[in-house]
Protein backbone atom coordinates (compact mmCIF):
# COMPACT_ATOMS: atom_id res chain seq x y z
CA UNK A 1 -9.99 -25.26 0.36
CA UNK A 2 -11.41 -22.98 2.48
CA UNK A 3 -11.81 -19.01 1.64
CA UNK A 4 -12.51 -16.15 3.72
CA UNK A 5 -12.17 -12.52 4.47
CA UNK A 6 -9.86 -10.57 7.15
CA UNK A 7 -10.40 -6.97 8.33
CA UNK A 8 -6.64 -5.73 9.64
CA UNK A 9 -6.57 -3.47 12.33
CA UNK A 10 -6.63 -0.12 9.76
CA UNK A 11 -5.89 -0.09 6.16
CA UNK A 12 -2.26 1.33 4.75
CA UNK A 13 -3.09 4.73 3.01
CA UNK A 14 -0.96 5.53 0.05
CA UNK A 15 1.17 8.35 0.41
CA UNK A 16 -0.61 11.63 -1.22
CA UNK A 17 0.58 11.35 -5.40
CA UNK A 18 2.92 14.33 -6.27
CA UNK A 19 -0.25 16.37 -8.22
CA UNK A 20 -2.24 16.05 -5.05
CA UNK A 21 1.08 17.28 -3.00
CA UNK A 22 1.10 20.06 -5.46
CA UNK A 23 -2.15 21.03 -4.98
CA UNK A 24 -2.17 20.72 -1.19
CA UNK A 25 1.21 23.02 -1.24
CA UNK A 26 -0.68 25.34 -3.18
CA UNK A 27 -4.07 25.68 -1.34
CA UNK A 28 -2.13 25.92 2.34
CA UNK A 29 -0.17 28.44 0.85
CA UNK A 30 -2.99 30.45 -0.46
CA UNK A 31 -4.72 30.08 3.06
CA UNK A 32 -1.60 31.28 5.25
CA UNK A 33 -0.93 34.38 2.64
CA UNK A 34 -4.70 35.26 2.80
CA UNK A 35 -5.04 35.37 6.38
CA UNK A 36 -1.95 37.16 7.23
CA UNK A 37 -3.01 39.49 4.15
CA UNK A 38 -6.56 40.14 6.07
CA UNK A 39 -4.76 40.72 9.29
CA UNK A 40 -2.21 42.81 7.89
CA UNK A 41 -5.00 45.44 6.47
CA UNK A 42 -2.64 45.57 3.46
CA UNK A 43 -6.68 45.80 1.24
CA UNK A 44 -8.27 47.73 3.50
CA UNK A 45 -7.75 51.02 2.24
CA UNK A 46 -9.49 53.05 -0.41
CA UNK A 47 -8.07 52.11 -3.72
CA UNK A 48 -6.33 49.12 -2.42
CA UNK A 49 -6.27 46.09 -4.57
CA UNK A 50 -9.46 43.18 -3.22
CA UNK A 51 -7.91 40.98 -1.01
CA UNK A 52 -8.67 38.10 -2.68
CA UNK A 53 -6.63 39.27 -5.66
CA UNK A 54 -3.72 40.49 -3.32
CA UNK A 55 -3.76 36.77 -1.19
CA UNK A 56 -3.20 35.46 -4.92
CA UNK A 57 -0.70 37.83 -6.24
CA UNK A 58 1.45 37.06 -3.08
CA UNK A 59 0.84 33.29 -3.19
CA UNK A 60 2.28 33.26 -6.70
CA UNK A 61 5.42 35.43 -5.63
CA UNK A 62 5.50 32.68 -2.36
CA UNK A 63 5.14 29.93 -4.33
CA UNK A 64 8.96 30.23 -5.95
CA UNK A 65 10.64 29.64 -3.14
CA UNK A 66 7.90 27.34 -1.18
CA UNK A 67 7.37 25.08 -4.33
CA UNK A 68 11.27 24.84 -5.09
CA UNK A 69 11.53 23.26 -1.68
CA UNK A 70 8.22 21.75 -1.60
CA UNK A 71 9.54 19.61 -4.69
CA UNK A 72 12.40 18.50 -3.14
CA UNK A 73 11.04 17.78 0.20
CA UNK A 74 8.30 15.24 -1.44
CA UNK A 75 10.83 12.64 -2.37
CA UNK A 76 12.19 12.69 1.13
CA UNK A 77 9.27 12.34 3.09
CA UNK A 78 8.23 10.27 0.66
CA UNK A 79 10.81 7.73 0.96
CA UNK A 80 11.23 8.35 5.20
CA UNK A 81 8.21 7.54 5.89
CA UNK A 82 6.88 5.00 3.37
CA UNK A 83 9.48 2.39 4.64
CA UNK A 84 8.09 2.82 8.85
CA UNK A 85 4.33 3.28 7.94
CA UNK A 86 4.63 0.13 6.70
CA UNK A 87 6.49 -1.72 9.32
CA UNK A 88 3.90 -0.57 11.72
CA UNK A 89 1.21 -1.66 9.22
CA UNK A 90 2.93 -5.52 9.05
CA UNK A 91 3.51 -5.51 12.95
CA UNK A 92 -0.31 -4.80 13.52
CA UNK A 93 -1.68 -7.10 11.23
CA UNK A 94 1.38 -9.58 12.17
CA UNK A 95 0.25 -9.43 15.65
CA UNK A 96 -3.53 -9.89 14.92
CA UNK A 97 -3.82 -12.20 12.06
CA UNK A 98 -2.74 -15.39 13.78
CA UNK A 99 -5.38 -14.56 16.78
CA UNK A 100 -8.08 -14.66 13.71
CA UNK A 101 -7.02 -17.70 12.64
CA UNK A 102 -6.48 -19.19 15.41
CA UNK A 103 -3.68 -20.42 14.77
CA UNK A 104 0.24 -20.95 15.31
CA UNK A 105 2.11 -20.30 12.35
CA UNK A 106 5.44 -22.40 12.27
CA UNK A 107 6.89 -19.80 8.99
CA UNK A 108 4.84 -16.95 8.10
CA UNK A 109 5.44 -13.67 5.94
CA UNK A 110 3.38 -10.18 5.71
CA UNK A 111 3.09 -7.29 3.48
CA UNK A 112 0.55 -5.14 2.18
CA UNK A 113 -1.40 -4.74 -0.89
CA UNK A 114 -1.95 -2.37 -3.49
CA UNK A 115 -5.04 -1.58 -2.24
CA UNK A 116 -3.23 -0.63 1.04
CA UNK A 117 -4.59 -4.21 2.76
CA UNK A 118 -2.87 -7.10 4.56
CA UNK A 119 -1.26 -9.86 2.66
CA UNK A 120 -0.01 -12.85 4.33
CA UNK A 121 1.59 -16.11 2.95
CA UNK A 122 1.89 -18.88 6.33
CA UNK A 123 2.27 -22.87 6.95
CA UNK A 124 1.20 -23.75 10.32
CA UNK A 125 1.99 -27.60 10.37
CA UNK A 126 -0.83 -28.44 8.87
CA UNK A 127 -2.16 -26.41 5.67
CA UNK A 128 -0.56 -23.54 4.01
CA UNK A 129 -2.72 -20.17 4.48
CA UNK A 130 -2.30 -17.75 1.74
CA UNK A 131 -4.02 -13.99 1.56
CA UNK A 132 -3.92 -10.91 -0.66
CA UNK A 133 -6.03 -8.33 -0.06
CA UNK A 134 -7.69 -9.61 2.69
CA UNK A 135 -9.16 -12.67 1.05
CA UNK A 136 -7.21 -15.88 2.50
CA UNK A 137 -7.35 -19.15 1.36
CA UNK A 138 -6.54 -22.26 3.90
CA UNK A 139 -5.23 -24.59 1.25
CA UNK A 140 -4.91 -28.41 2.11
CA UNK A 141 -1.91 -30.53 -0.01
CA UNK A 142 -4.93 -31.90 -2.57
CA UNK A 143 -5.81 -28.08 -3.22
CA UNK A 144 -2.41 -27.29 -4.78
CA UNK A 145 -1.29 -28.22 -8.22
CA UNK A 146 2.41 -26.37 -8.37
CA UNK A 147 3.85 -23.25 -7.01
CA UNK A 148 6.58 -20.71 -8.02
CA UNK A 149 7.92 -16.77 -7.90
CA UNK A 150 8.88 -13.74 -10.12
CA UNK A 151 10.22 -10.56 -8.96
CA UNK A 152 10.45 -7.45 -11.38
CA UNK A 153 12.93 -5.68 -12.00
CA UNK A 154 14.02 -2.56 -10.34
CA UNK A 155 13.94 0.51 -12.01
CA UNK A 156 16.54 3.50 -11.24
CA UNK A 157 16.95 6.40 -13.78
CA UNK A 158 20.10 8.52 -13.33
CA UNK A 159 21.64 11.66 -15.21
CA UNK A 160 20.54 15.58 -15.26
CA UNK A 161 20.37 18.43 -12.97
CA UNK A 162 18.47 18.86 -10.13
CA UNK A 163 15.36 18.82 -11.54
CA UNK A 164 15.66 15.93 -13.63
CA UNK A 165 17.02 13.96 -10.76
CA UNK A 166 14.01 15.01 -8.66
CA UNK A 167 11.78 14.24 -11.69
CA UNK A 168 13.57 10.47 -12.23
CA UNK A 169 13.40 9.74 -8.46
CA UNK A 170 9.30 10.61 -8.61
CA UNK A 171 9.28 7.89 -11.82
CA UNK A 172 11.39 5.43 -10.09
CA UNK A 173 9.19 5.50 -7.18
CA UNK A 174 6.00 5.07 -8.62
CA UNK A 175 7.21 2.41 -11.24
CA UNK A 176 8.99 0.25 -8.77
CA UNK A 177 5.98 0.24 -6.32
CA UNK A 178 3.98 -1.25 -8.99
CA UNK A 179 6.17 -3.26 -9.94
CA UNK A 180 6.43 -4.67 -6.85
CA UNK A 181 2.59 -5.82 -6.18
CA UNK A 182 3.25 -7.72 -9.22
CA UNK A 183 6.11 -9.59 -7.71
CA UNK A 184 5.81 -12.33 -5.21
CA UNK A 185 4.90 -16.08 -5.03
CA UNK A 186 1.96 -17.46 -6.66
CA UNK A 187 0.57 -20.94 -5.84
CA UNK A 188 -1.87 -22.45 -8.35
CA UNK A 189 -4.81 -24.79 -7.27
CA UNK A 190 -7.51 -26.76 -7.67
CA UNK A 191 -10.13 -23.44 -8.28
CA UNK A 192 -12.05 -23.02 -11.26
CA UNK A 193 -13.11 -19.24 -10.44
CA UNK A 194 -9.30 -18.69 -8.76
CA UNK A 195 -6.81 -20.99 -10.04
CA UNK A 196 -3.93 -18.32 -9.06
CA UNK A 197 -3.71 -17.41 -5.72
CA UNK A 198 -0.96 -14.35 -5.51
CA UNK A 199 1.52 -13.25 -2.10
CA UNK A 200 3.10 -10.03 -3.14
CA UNK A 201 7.03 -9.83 -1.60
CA UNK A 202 7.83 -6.43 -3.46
CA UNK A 203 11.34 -6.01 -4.98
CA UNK A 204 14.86 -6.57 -3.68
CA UNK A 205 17.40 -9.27 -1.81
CA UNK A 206 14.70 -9.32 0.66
CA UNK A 207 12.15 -10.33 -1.59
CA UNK A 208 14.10 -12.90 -3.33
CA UNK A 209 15.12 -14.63 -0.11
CA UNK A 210 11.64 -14.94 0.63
CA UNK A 211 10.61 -16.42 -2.51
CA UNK A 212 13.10 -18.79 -2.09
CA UNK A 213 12.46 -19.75 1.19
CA UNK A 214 9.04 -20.28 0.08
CA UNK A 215 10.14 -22.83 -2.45
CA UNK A 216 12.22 -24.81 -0.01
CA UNK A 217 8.88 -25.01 2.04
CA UNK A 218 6.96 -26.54 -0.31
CA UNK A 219 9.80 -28.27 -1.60
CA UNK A 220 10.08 -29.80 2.00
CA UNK A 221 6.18 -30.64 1.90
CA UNK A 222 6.31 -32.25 -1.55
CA UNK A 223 9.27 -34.38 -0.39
CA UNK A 224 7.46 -35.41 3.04
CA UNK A 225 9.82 -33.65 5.31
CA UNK A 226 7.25 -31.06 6.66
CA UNK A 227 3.55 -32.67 7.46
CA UNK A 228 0.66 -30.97 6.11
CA UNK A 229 -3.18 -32.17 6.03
CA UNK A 230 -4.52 -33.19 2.33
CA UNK A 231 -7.40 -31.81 3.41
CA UNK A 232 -7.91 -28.20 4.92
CA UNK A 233 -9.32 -27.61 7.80
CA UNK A 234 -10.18 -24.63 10.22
């Protein structure tokens, strides 16, 4: 068994949470309307209202129409641009992780953890490589005791108006993205300090089918159809 740490090309940042959204709504808002309030001269005269007072009197008349579509914009770009983010995250750290290794990976799968870093779960012929976080583990056949999967399940709240829908959709989200670092294939071995070693899949067909594609692998190992070293090596 033989641990060590990978640095992927940048890390995956989490998409802002809807309070921080808010609050960056709200702050630009305040900005624009203060500037074009200065520019305007609208406090300028005698007896005018300060401008700082005016910029927030006509952010909070601004923010009824900005925030109503503000709210429902954040699911959308939410769930646009979650999915390619991380493509191009898996691609990048697909395309580099072998090269650090160096190694050829006969199966190999990639995602990202919650911390935003690379996981990777691989068999190159000769030892199975798994990582989470950017800690792998090169694991020879005498390191592993017995492996398996569990995948959540999905959560998807329906029913209300508008806002409720908006409101269920913002739940779903963030429940079914935790729920999906907690779902994936875990291997346990021969490691008093880490006798679990964790590859998160997420949720979904997808997910399943690599869980059980994983289990034939091993499966295959186990049963002497696919070679791997007892021992492993770098």
């Amino acid at each position: 068994m033989i641990k060590g740490q990978y640095k992927p090309p940048y890390v995956l940042k989490t998409p802002l949470s809807f309070p921080k959204y808010v609050l960056f709504v709200l702050s630009t808002t305040f900005i624009i309307v203060l500037f074009l309030t200065a520019q305007s001269g609208f406090s300028s005269g005698r007896g005018d209202p300060p401008l700082l007072f005016s910029a927030a009197f006509f952010t909070f008349l601004a923010m009824f129409p900005v925030g109503f579509f503000s709210f429902i914009a954040y699911p959308v770009i939410l769930l646009r641009m979650a999915p390619s983010r991380t493509r191009a995250f898996i691609e990048a750290v697909k395309g580099d992780f072998p090269s650090f290794m160096k190694r050829t990976f006969t199966y190999s799968d990639y995602n990202f953890s919650e911390t935003g870093n690379a996981s990777c779960l691989a068999y190159d012929g000769k030892n199975i490589i798994i990582m989470n976080d950017g800690k792998y583990v090169i694991l020879g056949w005498n390191d592993i005791r017995k492996w398996g999967w569990e995948l959540a399940g999905m959560q998807e709240t329906t029913g209300g108006g508008i806002g409720s829908s908006l409101a269920n959709k913002f739940s779903d989200i963030s429940a079914n993205a935790k729920a999906g670092q907690k779902s994936g294939f875990t291997i346990s071995v021969t490691d008093i300090n880490q006798p679990t070693l964790f590859f998160p899949t997420g949720l979904g067909d997808k997910a399943k089918k690599t869980c059980e594609k994983w289990m034939e692998i091993f499966n295959q190992i186990n049963e002497g159809k696919l070679p791997i070293e007892k021992v492993a090596t770098k």
